[in-house]
C-alpha atoms as a PDB file:
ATOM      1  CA  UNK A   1     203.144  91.496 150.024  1.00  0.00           C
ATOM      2  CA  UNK A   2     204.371  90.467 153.369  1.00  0.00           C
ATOM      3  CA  UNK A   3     203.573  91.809 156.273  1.00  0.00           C
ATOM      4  CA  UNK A   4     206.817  92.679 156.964  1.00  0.00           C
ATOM      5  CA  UNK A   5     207.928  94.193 154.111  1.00  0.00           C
ATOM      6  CA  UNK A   6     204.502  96.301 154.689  1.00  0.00           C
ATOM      7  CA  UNK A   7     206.163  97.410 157.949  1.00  0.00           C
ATOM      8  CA  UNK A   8     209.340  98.631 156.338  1.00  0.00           C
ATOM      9  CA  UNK A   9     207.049 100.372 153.611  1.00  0.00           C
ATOM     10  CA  UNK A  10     204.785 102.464 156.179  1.00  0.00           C
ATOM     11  CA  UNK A  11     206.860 103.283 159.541  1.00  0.00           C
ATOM     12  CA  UNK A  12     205.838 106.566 160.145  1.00  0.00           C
ATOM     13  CA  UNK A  13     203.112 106.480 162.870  1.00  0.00           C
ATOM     14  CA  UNK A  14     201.029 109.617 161.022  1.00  0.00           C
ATOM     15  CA  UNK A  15     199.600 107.196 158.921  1.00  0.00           C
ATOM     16  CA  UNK A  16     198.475 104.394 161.918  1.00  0.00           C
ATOM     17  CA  UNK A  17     194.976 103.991 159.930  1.00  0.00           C
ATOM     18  CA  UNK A  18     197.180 102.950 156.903  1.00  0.00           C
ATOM     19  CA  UNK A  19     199.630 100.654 158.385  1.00  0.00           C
ATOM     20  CA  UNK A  20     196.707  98.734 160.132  1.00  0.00           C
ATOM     21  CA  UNK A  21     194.735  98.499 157.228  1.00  0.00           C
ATOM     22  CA  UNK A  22     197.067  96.696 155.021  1.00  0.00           C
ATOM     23  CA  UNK A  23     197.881  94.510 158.411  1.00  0.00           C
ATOM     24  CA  UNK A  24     194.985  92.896 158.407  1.00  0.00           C
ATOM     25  CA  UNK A  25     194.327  93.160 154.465  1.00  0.00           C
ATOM     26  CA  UNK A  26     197.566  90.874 154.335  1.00  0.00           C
ATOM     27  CA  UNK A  27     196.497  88.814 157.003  1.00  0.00           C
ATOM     28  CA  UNK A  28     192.635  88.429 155.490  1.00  0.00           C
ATOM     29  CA  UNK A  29     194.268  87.814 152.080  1.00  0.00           C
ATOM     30  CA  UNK A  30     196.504  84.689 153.862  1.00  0.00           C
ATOM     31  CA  UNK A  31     193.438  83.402 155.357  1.00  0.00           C
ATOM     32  CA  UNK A  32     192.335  80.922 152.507  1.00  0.00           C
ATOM     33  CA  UNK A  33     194.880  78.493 153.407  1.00  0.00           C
ATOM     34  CA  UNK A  34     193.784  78.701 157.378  1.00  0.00           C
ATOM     35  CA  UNK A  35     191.152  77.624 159.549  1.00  0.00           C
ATOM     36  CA  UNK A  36     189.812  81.264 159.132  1.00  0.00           C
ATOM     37  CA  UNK A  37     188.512  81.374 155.948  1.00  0.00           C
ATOM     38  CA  UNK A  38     185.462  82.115 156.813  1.00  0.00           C
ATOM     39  CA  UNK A  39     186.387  85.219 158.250  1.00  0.00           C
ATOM     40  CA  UNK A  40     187.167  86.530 155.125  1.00  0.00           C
ATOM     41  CA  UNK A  41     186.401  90.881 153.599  1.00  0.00           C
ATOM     42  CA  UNK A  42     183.665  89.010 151.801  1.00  0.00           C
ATOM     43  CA  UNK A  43     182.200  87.593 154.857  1.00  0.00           C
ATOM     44  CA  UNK A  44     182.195  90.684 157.343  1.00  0.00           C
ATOM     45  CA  UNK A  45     179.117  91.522 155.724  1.00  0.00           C
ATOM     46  CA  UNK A  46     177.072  88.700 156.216  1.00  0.00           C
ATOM     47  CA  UNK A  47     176.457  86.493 159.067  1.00  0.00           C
ATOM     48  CA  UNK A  48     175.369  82.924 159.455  1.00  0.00           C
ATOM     49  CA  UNK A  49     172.072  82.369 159.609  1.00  0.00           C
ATOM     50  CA  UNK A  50     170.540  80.281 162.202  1.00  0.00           C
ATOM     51  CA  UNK A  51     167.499  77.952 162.438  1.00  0.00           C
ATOM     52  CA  UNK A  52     164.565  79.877 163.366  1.00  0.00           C
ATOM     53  CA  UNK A  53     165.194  83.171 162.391  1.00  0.00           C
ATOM     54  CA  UNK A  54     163.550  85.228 159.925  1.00  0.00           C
ATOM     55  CA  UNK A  55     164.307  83.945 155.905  1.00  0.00           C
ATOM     56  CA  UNK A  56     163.974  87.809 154.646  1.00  0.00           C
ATOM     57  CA  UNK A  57     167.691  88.572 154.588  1.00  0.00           C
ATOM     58  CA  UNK A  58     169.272  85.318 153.887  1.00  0.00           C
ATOM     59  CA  UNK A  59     171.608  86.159 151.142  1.00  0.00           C
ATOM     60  CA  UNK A  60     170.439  83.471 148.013  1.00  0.00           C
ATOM     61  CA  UNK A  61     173.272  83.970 145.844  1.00  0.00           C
ATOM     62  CA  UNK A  62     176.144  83.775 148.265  1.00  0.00           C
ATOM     63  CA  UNK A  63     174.237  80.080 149.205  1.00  0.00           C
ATOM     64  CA  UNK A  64     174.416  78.955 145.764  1.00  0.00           C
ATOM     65  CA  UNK A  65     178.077  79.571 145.938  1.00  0.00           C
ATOM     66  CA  UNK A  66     178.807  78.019 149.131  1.00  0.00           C
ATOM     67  CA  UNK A  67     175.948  75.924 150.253  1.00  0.00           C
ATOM     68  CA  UNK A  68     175.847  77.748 153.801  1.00  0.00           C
ATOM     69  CA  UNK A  69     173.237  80.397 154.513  1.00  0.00           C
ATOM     70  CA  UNK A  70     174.070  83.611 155.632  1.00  0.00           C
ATOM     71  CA  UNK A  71     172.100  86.328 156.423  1.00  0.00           C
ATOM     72  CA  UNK A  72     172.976  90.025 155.173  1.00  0.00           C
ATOM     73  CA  UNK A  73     173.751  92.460 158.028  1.00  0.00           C
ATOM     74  CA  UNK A  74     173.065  95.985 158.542  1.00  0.00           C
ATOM     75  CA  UNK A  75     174.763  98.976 159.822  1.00  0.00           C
ATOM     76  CA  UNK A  76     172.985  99.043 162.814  1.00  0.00           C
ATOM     77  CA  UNK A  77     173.805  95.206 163.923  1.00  0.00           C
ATOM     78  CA  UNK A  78     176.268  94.962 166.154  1.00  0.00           C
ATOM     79  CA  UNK A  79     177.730  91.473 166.570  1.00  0.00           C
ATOM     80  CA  UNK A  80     180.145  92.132 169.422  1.00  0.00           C
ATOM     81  CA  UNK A  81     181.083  94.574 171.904  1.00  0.00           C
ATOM     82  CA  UNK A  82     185.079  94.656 172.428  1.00  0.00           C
ATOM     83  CA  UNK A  83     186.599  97.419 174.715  1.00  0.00           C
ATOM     84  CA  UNK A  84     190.496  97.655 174.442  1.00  0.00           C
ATOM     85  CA  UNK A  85     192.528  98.758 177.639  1.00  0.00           C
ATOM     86  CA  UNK A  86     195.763 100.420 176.844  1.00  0.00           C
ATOM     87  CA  UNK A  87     198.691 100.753 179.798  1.00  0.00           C
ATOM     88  CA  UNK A  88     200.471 104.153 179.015  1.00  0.00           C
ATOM     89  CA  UNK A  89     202.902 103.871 182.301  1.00  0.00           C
ATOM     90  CA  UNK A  90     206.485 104.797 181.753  1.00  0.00           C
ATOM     91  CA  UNK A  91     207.422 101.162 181.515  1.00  0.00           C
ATOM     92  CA  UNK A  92     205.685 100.662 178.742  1.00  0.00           C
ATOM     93  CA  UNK A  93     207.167 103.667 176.717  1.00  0.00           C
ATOM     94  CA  UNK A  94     210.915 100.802 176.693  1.00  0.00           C
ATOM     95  CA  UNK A  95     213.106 100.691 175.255  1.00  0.00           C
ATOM     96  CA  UNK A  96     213.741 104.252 174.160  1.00  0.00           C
ATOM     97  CA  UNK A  97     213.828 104.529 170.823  1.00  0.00           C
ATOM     98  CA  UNK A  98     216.715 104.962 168.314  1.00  0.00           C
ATOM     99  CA  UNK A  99     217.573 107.222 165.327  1.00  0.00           C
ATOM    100  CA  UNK A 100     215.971 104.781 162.456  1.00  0.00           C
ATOM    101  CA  UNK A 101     214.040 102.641 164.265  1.00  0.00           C
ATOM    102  CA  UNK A 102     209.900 102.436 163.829  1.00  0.00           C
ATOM    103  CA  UNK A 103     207.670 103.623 166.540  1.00  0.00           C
ATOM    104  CA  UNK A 104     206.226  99.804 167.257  1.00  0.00           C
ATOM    105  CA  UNK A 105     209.605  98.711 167.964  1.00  0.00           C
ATOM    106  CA  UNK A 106     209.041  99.764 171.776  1.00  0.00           C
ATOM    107  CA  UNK A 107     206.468  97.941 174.046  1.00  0.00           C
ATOM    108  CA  UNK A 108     203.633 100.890 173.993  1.00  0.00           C
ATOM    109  CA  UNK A 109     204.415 101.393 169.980  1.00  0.00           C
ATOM    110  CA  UNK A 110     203.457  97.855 169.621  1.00  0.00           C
ATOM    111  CA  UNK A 111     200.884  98.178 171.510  1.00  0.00           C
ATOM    112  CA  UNK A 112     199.171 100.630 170.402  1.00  0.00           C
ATOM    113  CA  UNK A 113     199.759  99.439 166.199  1.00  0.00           C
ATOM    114  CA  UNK A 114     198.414  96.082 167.527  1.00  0.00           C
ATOM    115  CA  UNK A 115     195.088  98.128 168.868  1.00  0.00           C
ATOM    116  CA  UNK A 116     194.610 100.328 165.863  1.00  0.00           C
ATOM    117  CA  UNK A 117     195.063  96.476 163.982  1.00  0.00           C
ATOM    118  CA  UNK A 118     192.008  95.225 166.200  1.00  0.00           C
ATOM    119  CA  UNK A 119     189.913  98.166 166.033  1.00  0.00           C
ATOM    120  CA  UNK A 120     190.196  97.424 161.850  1.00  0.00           C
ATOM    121  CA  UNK A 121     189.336  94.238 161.955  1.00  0.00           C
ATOM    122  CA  UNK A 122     186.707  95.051 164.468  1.00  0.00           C
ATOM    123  CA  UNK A 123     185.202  97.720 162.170  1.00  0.00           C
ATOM    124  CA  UNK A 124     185.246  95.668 158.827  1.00  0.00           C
ATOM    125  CA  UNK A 125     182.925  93.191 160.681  1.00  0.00           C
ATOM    126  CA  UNK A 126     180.546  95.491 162.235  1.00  0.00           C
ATOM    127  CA  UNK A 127     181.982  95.335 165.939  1.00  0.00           C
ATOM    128  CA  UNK A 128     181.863  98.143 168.123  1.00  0.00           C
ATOM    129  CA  UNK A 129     185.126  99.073 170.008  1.00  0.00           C
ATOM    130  CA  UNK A 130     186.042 101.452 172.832  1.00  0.00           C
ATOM    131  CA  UNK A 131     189.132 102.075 174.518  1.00  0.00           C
ATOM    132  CA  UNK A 132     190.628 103.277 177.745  1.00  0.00           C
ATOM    133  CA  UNK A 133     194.079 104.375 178.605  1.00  0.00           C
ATOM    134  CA  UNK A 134     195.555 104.592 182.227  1.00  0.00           C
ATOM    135  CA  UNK A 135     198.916 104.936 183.575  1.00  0.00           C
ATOM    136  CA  UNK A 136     198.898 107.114 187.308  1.00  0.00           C
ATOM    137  CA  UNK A 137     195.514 108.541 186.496  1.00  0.00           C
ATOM    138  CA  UNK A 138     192.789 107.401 183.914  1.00  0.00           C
ATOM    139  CA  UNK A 139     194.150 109.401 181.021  1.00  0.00           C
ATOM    140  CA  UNK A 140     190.968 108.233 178.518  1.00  0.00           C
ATOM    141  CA  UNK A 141     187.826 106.082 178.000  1.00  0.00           C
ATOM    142  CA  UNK A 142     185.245 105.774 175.150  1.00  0.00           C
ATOM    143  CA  UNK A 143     182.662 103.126 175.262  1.00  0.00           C
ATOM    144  CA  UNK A 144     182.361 100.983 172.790  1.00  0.00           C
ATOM    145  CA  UNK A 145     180.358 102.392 169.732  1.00  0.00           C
ATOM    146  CA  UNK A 146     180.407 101.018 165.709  1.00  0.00           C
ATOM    147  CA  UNK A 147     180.546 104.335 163.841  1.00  0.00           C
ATOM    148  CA  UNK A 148     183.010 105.412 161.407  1.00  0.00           C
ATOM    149  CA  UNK A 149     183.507 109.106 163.284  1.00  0.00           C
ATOM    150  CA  UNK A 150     184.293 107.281 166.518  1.00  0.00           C
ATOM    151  CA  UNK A 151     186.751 104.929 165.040  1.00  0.00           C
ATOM    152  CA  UNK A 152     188.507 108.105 163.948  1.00  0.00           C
ATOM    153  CA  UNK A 153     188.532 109.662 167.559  1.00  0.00           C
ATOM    154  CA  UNK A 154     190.251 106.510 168.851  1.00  0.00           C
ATOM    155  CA  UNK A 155     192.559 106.256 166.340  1.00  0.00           C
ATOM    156  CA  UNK A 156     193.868 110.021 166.803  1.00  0.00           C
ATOM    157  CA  UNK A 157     193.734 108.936 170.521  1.00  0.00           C
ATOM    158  CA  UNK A 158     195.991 106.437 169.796  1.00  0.00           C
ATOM    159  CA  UNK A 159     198.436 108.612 167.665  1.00  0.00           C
ATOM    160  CA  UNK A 160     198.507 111.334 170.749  1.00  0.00           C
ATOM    161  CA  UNK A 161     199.784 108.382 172.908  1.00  0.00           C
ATOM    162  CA  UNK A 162     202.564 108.392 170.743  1.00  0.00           C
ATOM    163  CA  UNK A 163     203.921 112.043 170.571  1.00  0.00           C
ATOM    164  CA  UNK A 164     203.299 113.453 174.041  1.00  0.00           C
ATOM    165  CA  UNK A 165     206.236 113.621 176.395  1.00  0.00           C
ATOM    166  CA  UNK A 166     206.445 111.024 178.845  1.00  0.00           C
ATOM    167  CA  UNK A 167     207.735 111.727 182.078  1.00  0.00           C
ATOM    168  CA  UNK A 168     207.949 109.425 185.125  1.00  0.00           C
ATOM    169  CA  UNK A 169     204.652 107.773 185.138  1.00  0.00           C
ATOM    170  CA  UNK A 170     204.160 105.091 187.792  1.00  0.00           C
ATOM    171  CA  UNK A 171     201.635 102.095 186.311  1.00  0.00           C
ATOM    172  CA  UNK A 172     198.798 101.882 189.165  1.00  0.00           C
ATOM    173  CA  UNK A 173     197.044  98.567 187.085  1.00  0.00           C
ATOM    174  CA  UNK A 174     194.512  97.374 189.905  1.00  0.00           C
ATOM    175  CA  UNK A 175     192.596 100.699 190.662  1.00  0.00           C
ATOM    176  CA  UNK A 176     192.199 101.109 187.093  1.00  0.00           C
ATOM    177  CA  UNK A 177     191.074  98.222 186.089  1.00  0.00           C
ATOM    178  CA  UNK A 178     188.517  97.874 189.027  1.00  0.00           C
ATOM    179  CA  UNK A 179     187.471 101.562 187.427  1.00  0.00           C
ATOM    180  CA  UNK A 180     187.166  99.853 184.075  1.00  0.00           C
ATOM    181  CA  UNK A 181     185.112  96.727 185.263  1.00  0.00           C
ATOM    182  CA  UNK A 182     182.669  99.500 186.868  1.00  0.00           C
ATOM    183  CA  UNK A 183     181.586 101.107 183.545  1.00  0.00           C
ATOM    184  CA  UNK A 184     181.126  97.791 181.572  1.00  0.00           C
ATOM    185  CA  UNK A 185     177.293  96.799 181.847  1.00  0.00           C
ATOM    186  CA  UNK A 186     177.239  95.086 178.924  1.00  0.00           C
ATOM    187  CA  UNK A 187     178.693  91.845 178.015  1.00  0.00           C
ATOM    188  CA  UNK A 188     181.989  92.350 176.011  1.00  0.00           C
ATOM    189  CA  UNK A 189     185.241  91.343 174.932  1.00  0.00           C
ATOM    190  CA  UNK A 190     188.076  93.116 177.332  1.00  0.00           C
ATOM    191  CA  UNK A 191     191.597  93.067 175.873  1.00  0.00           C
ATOM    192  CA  UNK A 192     194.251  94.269 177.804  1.00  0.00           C
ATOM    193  CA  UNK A 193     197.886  95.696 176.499  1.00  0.00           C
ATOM    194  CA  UNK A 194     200.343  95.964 179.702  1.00  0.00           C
ATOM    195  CA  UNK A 195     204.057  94.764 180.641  1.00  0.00           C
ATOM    196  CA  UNK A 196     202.243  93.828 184.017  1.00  0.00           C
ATOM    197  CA  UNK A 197     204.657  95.882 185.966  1.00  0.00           C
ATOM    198  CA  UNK A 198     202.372  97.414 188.659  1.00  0.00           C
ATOM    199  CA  UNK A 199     202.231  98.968 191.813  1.00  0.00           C
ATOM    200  CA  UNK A 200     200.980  97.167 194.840  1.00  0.00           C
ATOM    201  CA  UNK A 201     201.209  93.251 195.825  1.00  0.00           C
ATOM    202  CA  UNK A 202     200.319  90.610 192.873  1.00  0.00           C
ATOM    203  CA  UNK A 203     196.808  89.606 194.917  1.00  0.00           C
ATOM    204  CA  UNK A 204     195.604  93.344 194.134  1.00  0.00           C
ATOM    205  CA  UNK A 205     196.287  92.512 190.174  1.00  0.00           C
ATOM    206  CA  UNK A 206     194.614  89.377 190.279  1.00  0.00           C
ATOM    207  CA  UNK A 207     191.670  90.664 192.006  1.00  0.00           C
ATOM    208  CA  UNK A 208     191.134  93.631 189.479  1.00  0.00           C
ATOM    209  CA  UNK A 209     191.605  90.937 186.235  1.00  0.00           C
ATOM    210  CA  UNK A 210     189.027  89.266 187.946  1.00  0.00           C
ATOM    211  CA  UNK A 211     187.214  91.855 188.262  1.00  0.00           C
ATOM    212  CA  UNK A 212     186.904  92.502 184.640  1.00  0.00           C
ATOM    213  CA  UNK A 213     185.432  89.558 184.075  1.00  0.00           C
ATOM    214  CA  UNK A 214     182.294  90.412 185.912  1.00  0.00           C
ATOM    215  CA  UNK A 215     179.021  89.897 183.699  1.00  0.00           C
ATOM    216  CA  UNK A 216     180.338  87.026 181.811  1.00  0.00           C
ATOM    217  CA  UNK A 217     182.870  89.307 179.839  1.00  0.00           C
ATOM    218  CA  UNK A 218     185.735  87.439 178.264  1.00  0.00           C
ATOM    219  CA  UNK A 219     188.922  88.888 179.270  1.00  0.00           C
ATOM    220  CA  UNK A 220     192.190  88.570 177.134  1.00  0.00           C
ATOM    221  CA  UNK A 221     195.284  89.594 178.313  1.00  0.00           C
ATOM    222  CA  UNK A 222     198.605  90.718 176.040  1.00  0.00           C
ATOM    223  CA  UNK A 223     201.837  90.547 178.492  1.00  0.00           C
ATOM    224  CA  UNK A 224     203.529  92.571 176.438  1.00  0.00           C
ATOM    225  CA  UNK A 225     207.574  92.744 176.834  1.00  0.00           C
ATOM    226  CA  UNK A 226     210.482  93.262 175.166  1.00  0.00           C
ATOM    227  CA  UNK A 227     212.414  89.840 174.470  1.00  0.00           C
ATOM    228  CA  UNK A 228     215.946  90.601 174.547  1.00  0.00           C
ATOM    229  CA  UNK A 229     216.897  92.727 177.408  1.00  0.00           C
ATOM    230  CA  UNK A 230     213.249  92.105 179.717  1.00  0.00           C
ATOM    231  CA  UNK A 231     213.505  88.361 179.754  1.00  0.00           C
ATOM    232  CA  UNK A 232     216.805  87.160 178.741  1.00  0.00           C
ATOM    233  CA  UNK A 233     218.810  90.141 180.015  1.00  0.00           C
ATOM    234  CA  UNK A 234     220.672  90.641 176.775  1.00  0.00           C
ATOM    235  CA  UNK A 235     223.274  92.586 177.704  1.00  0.00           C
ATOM    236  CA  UNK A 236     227.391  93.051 177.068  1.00  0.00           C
ATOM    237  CA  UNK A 237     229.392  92.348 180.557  1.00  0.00           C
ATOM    238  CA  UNK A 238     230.563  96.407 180.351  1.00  0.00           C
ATOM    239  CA  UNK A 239     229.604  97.554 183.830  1.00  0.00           C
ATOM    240  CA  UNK A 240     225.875  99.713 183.286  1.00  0.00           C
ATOM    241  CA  UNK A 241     223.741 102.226 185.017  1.00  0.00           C
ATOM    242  CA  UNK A 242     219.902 100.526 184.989  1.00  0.00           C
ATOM    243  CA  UNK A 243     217.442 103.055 185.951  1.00  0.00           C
ATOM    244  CA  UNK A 244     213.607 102.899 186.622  1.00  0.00           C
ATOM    245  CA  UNK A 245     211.417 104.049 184.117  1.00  0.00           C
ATOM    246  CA  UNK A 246     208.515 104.810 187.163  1.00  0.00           C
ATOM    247  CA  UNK A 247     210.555 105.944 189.993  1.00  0.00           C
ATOM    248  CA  UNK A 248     213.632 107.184 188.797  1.00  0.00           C
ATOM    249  CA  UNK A 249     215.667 105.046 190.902  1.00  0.00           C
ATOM    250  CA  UNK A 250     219.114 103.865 189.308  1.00  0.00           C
ATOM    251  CA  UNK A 251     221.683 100.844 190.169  1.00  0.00           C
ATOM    252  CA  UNK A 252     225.136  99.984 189.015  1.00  0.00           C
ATOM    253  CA  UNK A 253     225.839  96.433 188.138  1.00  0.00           C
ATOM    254  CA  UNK A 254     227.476  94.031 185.692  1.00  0.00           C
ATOM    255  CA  UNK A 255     224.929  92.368 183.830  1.00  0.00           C
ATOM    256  CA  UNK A 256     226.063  88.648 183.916  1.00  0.00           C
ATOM    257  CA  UNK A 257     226.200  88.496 187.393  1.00  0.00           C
ATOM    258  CA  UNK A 258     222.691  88.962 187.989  1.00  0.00           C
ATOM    259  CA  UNK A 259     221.731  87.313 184.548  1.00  0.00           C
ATOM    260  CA  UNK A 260     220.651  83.929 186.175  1.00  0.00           C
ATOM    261  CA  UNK A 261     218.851  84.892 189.146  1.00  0.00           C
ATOM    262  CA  UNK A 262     217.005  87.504 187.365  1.00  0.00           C
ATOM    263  CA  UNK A 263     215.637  85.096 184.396  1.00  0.00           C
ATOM    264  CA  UNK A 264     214.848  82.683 187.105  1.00  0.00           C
ATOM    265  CA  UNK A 265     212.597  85.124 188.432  1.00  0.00           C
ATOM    266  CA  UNK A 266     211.191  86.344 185.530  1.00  0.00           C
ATOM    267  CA  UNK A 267     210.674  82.899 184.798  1.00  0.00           C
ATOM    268  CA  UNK A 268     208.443  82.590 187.647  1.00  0.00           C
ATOM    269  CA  UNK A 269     206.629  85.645 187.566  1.00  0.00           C
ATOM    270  CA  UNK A 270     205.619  84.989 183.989  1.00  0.00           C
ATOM    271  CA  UNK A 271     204.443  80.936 185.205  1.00  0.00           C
ATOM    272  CA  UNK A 272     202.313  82.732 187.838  1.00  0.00           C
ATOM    273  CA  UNK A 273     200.530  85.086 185.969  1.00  0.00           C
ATOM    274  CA  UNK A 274     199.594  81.946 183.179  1.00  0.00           C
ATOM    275  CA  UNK A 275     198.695  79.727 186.427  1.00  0.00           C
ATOM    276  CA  UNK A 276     196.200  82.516 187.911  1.00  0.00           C
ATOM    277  CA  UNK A 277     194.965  83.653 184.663  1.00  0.00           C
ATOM    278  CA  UNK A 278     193.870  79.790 183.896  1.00  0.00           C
ATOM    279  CA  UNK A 279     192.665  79.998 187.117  1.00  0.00           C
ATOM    280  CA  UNK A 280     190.558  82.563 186.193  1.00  0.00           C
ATOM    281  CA  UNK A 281     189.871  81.786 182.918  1.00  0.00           C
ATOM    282  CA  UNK A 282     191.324  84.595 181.508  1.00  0.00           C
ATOM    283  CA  UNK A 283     193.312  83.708 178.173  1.00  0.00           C
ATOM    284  CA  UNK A 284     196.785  84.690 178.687  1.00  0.00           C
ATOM    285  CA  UNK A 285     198.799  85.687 175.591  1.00  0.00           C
ATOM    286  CA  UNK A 286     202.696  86.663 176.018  1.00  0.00           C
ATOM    287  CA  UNK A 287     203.946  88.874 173.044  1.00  0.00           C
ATOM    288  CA  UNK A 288     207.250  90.590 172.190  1.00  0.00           C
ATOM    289  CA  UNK A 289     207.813  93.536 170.595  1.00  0.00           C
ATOM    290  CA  UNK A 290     209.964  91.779 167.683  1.00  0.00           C
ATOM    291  CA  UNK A 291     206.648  89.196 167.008  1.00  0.00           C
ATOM    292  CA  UNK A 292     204.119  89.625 164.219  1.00  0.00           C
ATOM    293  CA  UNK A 293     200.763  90.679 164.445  1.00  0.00           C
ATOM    294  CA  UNK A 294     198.992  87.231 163.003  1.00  0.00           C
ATOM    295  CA  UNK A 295     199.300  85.955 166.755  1.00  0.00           C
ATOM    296  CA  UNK A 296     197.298  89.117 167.651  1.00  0.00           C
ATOM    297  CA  UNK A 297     194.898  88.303 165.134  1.00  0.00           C
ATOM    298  CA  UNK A 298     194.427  84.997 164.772  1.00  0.00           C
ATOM    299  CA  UNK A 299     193.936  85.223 169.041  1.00  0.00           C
ATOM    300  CA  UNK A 300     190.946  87.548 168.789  1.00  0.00           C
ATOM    301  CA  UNK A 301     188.996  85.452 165.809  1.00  0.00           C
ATOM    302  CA  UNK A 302     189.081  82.266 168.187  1.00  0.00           C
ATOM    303  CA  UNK A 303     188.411  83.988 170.872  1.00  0.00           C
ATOM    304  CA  UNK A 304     185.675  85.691 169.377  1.00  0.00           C
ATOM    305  CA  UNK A 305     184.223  82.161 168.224  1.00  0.00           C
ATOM    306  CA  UNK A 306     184.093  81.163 171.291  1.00  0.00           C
ATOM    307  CA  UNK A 307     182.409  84.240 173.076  1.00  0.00           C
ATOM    308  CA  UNK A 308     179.098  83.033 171.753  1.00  0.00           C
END
């Protein structure tokens, strides 16, 4: 089944666990004709064995299948550490949604379906995972653990992000994330779900995505926006009221005659936050709410290759 006629199937965000689980099944089940195979259900419970370790658990019958030795892992192994950093600001809860559509059709919908996606694929393989939510206060944090009760906590976590009111919430990036980079001692995989509108000058932003990076922790960044009316400013010439999500603040204005100024300088925000984050080695990833989750995926499994 494709994936996205397992999106029209399950909408309802009461059953999150569900929708991500059959995700990832479909995108596990596709992974025989990718680079990925390896990565496979049959796979997350082994790992591969490497010269000079211990013979005891090397798994003999999986080897005389496919001539690679792998080693059987436990529940208490951990391979990886990956902490997932959720931006809850107003901004994030666009576009509003309408009668009909599904709850990941909005910027923080998708964001939080594509965390409860990672957090399954980081479970099937033994990972730990925490999360932490901000918006103009840190609203949440759990470090990362493996267990099965804790994956539950962050999932409901995730759900409550969903059905509580949203007033005016101003997005205050830079504090948090220096707040975040504080409480990570040990060396992880940060991934980061914002439309990287912020309070404060760019140079404060910067400075706190560098700041996660502290400790050797790879950093990966989701610019998460919504296609049509964020960067192309898809909208009719009728004259419209556009109002700020944070402040409340409202303007009247025909669309098309701000159209081409206003994707220029998109345009040029967007080319400055991929120059700085190659700057700082921080992989940059933009997504749109209307995109699949294989590019969500398929980024975390190479990135996880090479966090070494």
């Amino acid at each position: 089944m494709k994936i996205e006629a397992q999106l029209e199937k399950i909408s309802a965000f009461s059953h999150l666990e569900l929708l991500a689980n059959q995700i990832v099944e479909g995108f596990i089940s596709g992974m025989h004709k990718s680079p990925f195979h390896g990565f496979s259900s049959e796979f997350a419970e082994h790992k591969v064995y490497n010269s000079g370790e211990s013979t005891r658990h090397i798994d003999w019958k999986l080897f005389a299948r496919t001539d690679k030795l792998y080693t059987k892992r436990f529940e208490e192994e951990t391979n990886m550490r990956c902490h997932i950093i959720l931006d809850n600001s107003s901004s994030m809860h666009y576009p509003a949604l309408k009668a009909g559509q599904s709850f990941y059709e909005n910027k923080i919908g998708f964001s939080v379906l594509a965390s409860a996606v990672l957090m399954d694929l980081l479970k099937r393989q033994r990972d730990a995972a925490g999360l932490s939510i901000y918006s103009d206060s840190y609203e949440f944090y759990a470090p990362e653990k493996g267990s099965g009760r804790h994956h539950r906590m962050l999932l409901d976590k995730l759900e409550n992000v969903l059905i509580t009111p949203q007033g005016q919430k101003k997005t205050d990036t830079a504090t948090f994330l220096h707040q975040i980079a504080q409480k990570m001692h040990r060396r992880s995989m940060i991934i980061l779900f914002t439309d990287m509108f912020q309070m404060g000058d760019d140079d404060e932003l910067f400075n706190a995505l560098q700041h996660l990076k502290h400790n050797k922790h790879k950093v990966v960044l989701f610019h998460v926006t919504d296609r049509k009316t964020e960067l192309r400013f898809d909208f009719d010439n009728a004259p419209r009221k556009f109002i700020d999500t944070e402040t409340g603040e409202q303007v009247n204005l025909f669309a098309e005659n701000v159209k081409e100024e206003y994707e220029k300088l998109v345009s040029g925000y967007f080319k400055k936050i991929a120059e700085t984050c190659m700057q700082y080695q921080i992989k940059y990833v933009p997504v749109a709410v209307d995109e699949k989750f294989e590019k969500i995926l398929t980024t975390y499994l190479v990135e996880k290759q090479k966090f070494g």
